[in-house]
N, C-alpha and C. Protein backbone atom coordinates (compact mmCIF):
# COMPACT_ATOMS: atom_id res chain seq x y z
N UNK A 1 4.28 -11.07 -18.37
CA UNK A 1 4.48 -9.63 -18.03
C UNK A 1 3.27 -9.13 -17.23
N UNK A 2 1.87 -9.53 -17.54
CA UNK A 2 1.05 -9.20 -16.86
C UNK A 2 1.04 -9.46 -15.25
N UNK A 3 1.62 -10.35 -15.12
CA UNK A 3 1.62 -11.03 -13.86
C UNK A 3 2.69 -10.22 -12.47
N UNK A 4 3.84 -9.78 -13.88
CA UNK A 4 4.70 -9.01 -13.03
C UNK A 4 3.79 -7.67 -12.69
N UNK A 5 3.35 -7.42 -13.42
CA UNK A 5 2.17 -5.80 -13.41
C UNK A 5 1.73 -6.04 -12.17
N UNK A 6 0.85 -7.09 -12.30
CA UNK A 6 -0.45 -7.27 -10.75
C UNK A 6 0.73 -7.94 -9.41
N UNK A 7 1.85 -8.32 -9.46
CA UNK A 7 2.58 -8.29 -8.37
C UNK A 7 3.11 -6.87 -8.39
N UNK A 8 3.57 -6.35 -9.08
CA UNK A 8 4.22 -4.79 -8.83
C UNK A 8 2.86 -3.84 -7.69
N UNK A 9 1.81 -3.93 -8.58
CA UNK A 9 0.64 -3.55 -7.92
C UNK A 9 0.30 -4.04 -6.97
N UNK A 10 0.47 -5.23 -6.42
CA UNK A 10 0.13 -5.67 -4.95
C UNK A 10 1.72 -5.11 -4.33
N UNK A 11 2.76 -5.07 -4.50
CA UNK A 11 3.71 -4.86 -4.04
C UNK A 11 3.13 -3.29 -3.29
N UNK A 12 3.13 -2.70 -4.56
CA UNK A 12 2.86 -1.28 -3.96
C UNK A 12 1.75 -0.80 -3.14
N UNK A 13 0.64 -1.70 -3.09
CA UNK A 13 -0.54 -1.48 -1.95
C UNK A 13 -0.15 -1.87 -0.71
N UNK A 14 0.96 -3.30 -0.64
CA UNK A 14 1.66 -3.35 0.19
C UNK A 14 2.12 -2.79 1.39
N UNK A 15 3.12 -1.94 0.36
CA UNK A 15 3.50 -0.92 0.75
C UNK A 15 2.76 0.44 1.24
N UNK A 16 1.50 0.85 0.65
CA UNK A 16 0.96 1.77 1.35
C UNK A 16 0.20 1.21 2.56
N UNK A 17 -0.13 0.21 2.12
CA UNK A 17 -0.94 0.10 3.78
C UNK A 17 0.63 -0.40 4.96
N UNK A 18 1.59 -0.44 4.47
CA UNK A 18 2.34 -0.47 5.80
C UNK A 18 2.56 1.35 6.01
N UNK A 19 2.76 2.25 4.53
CA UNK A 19 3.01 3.56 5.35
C UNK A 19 2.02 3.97 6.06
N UNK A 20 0.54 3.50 6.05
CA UNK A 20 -0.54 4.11 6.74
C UNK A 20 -0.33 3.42 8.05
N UNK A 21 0.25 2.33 8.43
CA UNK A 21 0.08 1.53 9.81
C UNK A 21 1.32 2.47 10.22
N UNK A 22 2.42 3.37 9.56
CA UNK A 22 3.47 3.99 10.26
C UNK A 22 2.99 5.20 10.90
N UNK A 23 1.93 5.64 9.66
CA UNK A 23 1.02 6.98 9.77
C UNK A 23 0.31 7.01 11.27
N UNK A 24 0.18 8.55 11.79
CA UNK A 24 -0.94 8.27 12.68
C UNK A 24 -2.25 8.33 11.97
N UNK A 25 -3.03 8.17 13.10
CA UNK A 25 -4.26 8.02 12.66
C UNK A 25 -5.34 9.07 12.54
N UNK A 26 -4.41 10.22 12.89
CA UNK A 26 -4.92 11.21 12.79
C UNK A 26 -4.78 11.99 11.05
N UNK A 27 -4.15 11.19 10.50
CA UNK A 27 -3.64 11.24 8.68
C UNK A 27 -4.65 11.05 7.68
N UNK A 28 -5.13 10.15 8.41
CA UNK A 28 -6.34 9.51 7.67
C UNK A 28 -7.95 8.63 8.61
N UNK A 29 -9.16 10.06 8.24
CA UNK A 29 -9.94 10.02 9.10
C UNK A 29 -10.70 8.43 8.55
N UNK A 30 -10.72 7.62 9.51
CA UNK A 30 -11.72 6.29 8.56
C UNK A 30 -12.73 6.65 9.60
């Protein structure tokens, strides 16, 4: 079960760094 946890959790960072590559870059100052 743990394992599914830390894939759920990479799943979902995943996923935010693809909504930030959809994002402009004006969304988020780096």
């Amino acid at each position: 079960m743990a394992t599914l946890c830390k894939d759920e959790e990479w799943r979902r960072r995943l996923e935010e760094m693809d909504q930030d590559h959809l994002m402009p870059p004006d969304a988020k100052p780096e």
